[in-house]
Protein backbone atom coordinates (compact mmCIF):
# COMPACT_ATOMS: atom_id res chain seq x y z
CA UNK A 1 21.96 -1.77 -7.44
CA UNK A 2 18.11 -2.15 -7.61
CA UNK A 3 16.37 -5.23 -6.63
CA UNK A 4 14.43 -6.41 -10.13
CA UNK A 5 11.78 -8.91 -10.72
CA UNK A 6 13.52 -12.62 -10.72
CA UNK A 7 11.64 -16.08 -10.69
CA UNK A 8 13.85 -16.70 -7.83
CA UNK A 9 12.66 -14.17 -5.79
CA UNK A 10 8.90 -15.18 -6.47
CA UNK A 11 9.76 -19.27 -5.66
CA UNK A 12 11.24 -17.39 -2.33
CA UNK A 13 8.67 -15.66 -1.52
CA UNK A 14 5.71 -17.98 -2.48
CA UNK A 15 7.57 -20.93 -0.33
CA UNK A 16 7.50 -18.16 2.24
CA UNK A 17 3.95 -17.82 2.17
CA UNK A 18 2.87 -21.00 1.53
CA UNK A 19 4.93 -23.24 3.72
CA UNK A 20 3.66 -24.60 7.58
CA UNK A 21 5.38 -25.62 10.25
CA UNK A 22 8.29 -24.02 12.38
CA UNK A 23 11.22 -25.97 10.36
CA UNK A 24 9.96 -24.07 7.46
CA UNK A 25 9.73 -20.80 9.05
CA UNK A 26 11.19 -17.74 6.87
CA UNK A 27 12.11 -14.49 8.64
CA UNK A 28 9.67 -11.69 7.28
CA UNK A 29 10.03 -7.98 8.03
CA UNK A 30 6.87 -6.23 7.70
CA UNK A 31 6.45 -2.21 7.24
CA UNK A 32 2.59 -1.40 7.46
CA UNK A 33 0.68 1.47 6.57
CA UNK A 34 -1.63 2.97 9.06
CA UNK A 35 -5.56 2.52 9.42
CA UNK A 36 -7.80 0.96 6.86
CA UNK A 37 -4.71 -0.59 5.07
CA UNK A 38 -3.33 -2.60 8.23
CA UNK A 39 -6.59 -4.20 8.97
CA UNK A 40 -6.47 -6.37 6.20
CA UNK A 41 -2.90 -6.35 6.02
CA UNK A 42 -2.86 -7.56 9.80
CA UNK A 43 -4.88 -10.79 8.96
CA UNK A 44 -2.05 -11.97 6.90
CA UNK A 45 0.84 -11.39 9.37
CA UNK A 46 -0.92 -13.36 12.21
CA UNK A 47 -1.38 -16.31 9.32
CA UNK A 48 2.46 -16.23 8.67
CA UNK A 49 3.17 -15.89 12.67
CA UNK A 50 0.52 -18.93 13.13
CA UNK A 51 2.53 -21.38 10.03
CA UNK A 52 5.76 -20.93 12.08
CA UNK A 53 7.51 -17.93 10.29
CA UNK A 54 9.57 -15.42 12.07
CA UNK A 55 7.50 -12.25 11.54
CA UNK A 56 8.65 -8.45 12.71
CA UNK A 57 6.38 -5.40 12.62
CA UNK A 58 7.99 -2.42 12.85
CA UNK A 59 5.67 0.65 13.61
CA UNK A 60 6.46 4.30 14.53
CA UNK A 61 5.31 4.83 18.35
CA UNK A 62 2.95 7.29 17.20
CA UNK A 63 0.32 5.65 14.81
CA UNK A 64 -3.40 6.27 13.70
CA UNK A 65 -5.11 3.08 14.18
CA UNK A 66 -2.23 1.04 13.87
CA UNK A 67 -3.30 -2.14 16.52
CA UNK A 68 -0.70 -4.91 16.97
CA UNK A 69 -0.82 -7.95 18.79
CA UNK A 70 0.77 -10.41 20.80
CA UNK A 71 1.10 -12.94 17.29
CA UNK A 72 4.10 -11.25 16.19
CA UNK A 73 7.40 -9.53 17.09
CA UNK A 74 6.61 -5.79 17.03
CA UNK A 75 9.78 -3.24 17.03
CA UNK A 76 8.58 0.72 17.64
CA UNK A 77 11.20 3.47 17.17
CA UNK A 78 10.56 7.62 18.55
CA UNK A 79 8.97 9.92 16.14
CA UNK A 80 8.99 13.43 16.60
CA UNK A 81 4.94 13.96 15.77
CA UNK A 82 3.01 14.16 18.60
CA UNK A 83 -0.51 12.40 18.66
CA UNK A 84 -2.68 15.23 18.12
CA UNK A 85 -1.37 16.29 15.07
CA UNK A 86 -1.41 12.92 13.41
CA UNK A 87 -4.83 12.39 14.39
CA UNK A 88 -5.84 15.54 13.03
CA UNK A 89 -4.33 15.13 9.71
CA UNK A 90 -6.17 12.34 9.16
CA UNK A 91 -9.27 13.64 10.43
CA UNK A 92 -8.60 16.71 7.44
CA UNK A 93 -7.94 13.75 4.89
CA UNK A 94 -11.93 12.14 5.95
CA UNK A 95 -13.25 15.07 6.12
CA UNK A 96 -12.04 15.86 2.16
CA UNK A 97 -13.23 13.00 0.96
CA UNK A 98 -16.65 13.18 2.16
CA UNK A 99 -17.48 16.93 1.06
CA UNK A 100 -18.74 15.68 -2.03
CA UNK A 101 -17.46 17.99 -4.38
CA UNK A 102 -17.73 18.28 -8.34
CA UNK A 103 -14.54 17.07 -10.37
CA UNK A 104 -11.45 18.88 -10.60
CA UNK A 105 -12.82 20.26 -6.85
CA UNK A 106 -12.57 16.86 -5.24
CA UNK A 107 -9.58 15.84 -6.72
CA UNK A 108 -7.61 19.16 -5.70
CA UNK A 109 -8.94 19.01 -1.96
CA UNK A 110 -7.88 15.12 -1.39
CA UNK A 111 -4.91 16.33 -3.19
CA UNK A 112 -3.87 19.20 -0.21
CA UNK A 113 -5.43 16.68 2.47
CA UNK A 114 -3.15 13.89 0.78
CA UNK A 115 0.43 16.25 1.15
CA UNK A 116 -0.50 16.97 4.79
CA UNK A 117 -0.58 12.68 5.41
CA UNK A 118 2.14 11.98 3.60
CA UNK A 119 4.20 14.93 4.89
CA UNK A 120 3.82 13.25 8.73
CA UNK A 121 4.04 9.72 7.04
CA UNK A 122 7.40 11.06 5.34
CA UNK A 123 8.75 12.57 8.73
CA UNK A 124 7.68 8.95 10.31
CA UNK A 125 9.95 7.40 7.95
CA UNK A 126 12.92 10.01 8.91
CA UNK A 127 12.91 9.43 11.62
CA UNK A 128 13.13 5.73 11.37
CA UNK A 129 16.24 5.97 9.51
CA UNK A 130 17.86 9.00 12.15
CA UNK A 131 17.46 5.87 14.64
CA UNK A 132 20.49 4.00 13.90
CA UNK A 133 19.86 1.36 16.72
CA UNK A 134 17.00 -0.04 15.07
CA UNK A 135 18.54 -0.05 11.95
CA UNK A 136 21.67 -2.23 13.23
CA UNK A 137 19.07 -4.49 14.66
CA UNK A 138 16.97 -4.95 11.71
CA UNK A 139 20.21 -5.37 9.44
CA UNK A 140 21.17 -7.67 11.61
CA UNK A 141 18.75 -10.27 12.19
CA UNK A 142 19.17 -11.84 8.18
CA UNK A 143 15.53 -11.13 6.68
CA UNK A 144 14.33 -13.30 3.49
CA UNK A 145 11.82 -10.33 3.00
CA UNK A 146 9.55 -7.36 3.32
CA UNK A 147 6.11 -7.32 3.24
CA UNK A 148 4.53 -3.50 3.01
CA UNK A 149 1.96 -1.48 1.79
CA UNK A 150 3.30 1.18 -0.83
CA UNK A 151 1.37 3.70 -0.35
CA UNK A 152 4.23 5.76 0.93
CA UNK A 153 7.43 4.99 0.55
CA UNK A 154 9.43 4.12 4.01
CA UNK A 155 9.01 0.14 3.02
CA UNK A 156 10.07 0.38 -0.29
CA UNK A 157 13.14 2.38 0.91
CA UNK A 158 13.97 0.43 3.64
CA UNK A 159 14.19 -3.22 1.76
CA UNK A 160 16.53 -1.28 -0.97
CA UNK A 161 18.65 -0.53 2.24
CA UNK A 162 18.51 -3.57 3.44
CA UNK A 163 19.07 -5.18 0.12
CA UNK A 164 16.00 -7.43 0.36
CA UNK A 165 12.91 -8.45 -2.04
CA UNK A 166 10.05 -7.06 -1.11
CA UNK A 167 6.19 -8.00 -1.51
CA UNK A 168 3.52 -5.39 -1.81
CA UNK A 169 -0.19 -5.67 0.29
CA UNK A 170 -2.13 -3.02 -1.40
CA UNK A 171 -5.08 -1.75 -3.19
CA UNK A 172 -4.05 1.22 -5.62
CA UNK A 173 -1.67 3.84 -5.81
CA UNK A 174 -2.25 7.13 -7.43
CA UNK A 175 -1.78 8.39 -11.13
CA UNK A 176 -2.04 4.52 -11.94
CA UNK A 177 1.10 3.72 -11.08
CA UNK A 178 0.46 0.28 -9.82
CA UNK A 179 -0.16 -0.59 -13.17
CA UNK A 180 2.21 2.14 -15.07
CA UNK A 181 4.87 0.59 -12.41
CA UNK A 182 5.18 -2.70 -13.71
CA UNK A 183 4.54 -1.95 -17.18
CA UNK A 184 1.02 -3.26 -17.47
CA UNK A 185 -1.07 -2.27 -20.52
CA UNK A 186 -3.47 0.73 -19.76
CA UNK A 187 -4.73 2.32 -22.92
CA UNK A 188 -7.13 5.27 -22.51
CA UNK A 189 -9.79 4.35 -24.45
CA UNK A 190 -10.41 1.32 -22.11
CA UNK A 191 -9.07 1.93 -18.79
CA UNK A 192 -10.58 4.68 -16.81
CA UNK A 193 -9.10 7.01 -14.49
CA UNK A 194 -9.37 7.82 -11.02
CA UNK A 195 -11.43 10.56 -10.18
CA UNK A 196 -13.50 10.61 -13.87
CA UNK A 197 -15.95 8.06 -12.57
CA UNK A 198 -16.16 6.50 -16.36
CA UNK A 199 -16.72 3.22 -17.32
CA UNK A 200 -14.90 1.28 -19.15
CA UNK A 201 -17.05 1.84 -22.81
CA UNK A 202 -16.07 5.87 -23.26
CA UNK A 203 -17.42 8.61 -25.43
CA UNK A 204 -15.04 10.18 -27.52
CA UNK A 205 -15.61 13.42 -24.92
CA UNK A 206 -14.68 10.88 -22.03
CA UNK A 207 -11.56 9.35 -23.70
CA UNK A 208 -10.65 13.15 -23.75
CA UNK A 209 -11.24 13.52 -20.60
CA UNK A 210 -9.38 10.53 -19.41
CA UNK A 211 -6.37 11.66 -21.64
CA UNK A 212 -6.31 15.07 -19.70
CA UNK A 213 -6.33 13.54 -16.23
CA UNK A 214 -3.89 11.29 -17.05
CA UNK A 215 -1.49 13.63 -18.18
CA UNK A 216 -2.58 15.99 -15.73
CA UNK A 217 -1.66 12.65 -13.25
CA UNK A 218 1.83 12.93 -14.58
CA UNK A 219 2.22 16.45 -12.20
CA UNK A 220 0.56 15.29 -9.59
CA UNK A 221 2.15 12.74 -8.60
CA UNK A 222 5.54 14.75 -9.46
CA UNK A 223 5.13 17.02 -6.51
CA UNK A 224 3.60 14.59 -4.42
CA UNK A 225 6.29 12.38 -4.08
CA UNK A 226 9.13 14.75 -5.07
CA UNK A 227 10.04 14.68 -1.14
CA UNK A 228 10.41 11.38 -0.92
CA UNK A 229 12.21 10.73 -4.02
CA UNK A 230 14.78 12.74 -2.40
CA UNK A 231 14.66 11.31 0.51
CA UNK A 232 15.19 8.00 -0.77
CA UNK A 233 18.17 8.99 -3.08
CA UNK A 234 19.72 10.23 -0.32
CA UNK A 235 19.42 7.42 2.00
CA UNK A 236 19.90 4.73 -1.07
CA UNK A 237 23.03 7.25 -2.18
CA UNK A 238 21.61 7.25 -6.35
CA UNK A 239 19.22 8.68 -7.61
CA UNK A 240 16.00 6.89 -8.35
CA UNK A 241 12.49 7.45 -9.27
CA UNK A 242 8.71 6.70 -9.04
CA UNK A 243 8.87 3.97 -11.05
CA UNK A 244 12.37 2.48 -10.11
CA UNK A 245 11.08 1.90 -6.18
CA UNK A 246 8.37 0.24 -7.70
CA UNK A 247 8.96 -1.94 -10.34
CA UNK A 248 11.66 -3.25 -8.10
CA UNK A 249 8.72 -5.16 -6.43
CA UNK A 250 9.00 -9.16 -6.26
CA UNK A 251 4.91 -9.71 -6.09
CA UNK A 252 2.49 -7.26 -5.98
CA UNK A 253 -0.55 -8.67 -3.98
CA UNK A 254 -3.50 -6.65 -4.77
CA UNK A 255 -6.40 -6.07 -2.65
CA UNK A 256 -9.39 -6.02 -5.34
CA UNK A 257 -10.40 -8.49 -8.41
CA UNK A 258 -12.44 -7.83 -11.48
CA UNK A 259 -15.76 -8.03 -10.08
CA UNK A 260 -16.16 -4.27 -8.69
CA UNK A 261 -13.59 -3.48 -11.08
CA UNK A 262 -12.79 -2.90 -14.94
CA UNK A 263 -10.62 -5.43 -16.31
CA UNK A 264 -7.71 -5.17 -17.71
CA UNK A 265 -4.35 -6.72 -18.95
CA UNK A 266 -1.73 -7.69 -15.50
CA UNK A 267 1.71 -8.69 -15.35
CA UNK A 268 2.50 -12.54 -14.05
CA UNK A 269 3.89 -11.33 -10.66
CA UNK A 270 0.10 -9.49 -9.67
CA UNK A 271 -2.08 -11.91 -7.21
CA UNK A 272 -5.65 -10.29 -7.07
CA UNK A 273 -6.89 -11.36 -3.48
CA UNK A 274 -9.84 -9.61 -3.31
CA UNK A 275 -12.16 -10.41 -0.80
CA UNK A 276 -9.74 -10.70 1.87
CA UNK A 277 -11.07 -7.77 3.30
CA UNK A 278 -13.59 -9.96 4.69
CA UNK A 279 -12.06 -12.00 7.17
CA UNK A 280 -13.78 -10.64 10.17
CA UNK A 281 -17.18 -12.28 9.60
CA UNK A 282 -20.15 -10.77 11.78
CA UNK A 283 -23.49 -12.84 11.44
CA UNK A 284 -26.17 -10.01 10.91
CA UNK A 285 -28.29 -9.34 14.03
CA UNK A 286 -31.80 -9.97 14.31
CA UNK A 287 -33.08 -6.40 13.71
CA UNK A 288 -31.24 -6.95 10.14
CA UNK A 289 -31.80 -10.29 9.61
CA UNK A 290 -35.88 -8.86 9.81
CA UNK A 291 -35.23 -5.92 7.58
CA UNK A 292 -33.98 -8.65 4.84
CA UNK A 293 -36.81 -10.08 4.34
CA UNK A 294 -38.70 -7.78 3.82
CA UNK A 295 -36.46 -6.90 0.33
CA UNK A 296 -38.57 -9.62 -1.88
CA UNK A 297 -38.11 -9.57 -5.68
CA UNK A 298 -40.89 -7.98 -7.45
């Protein structure tokens, strides 16, 4: 059966969170997602490993800028990529995202760069469940939670297996759908949509516009995720959906706020913690410290 939103499982998880000292300590299972995403995310786990909770990474032994550290338990399991062709993959993603093309051009070429990630993230998460040992270990050690970043689905999967709530650490998702997910309002005339670089105060032409790519969302994100869908009915043995992986989510800690972004209506279980992105504070150097002050107001 699938894990739904309960106050429960939000007093669990905020006590889990919240609460110092070893005698406290809750047992949190944490499924990352590679590069920009676990830098933040990272910050967080050492804070829980620092208050006294029992905290386990578990990371594919082939990972793009996926750094760990001695703060935390950290589990690795074989994968069948090899190095080189996860580190090119995401070299193809970069590079599409900084050609600078015209709309629906940009959005088609992150689109193939996007299925060539997520089809090594996918076999990543294969072969995580084709290694049983782990599995039996994980099951084993009695969990309160999972903390992951949705982005692809291996986290999401694995705390439905395990039969555990589960906390996402994230910043977006495509076609919307951390805010279709969880049933958050997001009329068209208001909210704009990814890749249409409109505001939120539309012309009728750009509410059209949004209305197309929303719809034209709808397919995208169909064949982007069909894989996984399948592969996650066939591990969870029923068939589920997009939307049933996700709104199955306890909290949903999002990595923006309203200040760089349009506002709109939430659901109680979204915490915005934007700015933690900034943890790592660097003093400027001299050189820049001179170039400010030369920036006076006129």
């Amino acid at each position: 059966m699938a894990l739904r939103f309960c106050p429960s499982c939000i007093f669990l998880l905020l006590l889990l969170l919240l609460l110092p000292g070893p005698s406290a300590g809750g047992k949190l299972l944490v499924v990352p997602m590679v590069g920009s995403h676990w830098l933040s995310m990272q910050k967080v786990v050492e804070k829980l490993s620092q208050r006294g909770h029992e905290v386990v990474v578990v990371v594919p032994e082939v990972a793009w800028h996926l750094e760990t550290s001695q703060a935390y338990k950290v589990v690795t399991y074989p994968v069948t990529q090899t190095p080189e062709e996860v580190e090119d993959v995401f070299r193809d993603y970069l590079d599409a995202h900084l050609k600078g093309l015209p709309f629906p051009l940009n959005a088609l070429e992150v689109y193939r760069s996007s299925v060539k990630i997520y089809n090594i993230l996918l076999g990543q998460c294969k072969d995580l469940f084709r290694t049983q040992e782990t599995l039996r270990a994980l099951n084993q050690t009695g969990f309160d939670a999972v903390l992951t970043d949705p982005a692809f689905f291996c986290g999401v999967t694995l705390a439905n297996y395990l039969s555990l709530p589960f906390v996402f650490f994230m910043r977006a998702l495509d076609c919307n759908l951390h805010f279709e997910a969880p049933q958050c309002p997001s009329p068209l005339s208001y909210v704009p949509r990814l890749f249409t670089f409109n505001s939120d105060r539309m012309t009728f032409l750009q509410r059209v516009e949004n209305a197309l790519v929303s719809l034209l969302g709808l397919k995208y994100c169909d064949g982007f995720y069909a894989e996984a869908l399948k592969f996650s009915s066939e591990v969870l043995q029923r068939d589920v959906t997009v939307k049933d992986l996700l709104a199955s989510a306890s909290i949903w800690l999002m990595r923006f706020d309203f200040v760089f972004e349009y506002a709109r209506p939430v659901m109680p279980n979204m915490v915005f913690v934007g700015g933690i992105n900034c943890v790592d504070k660097k003093p400027l150097n001299k050189a820049m410290k001179g170039h400010g002050s030369t920036f006076k107001r006129e």
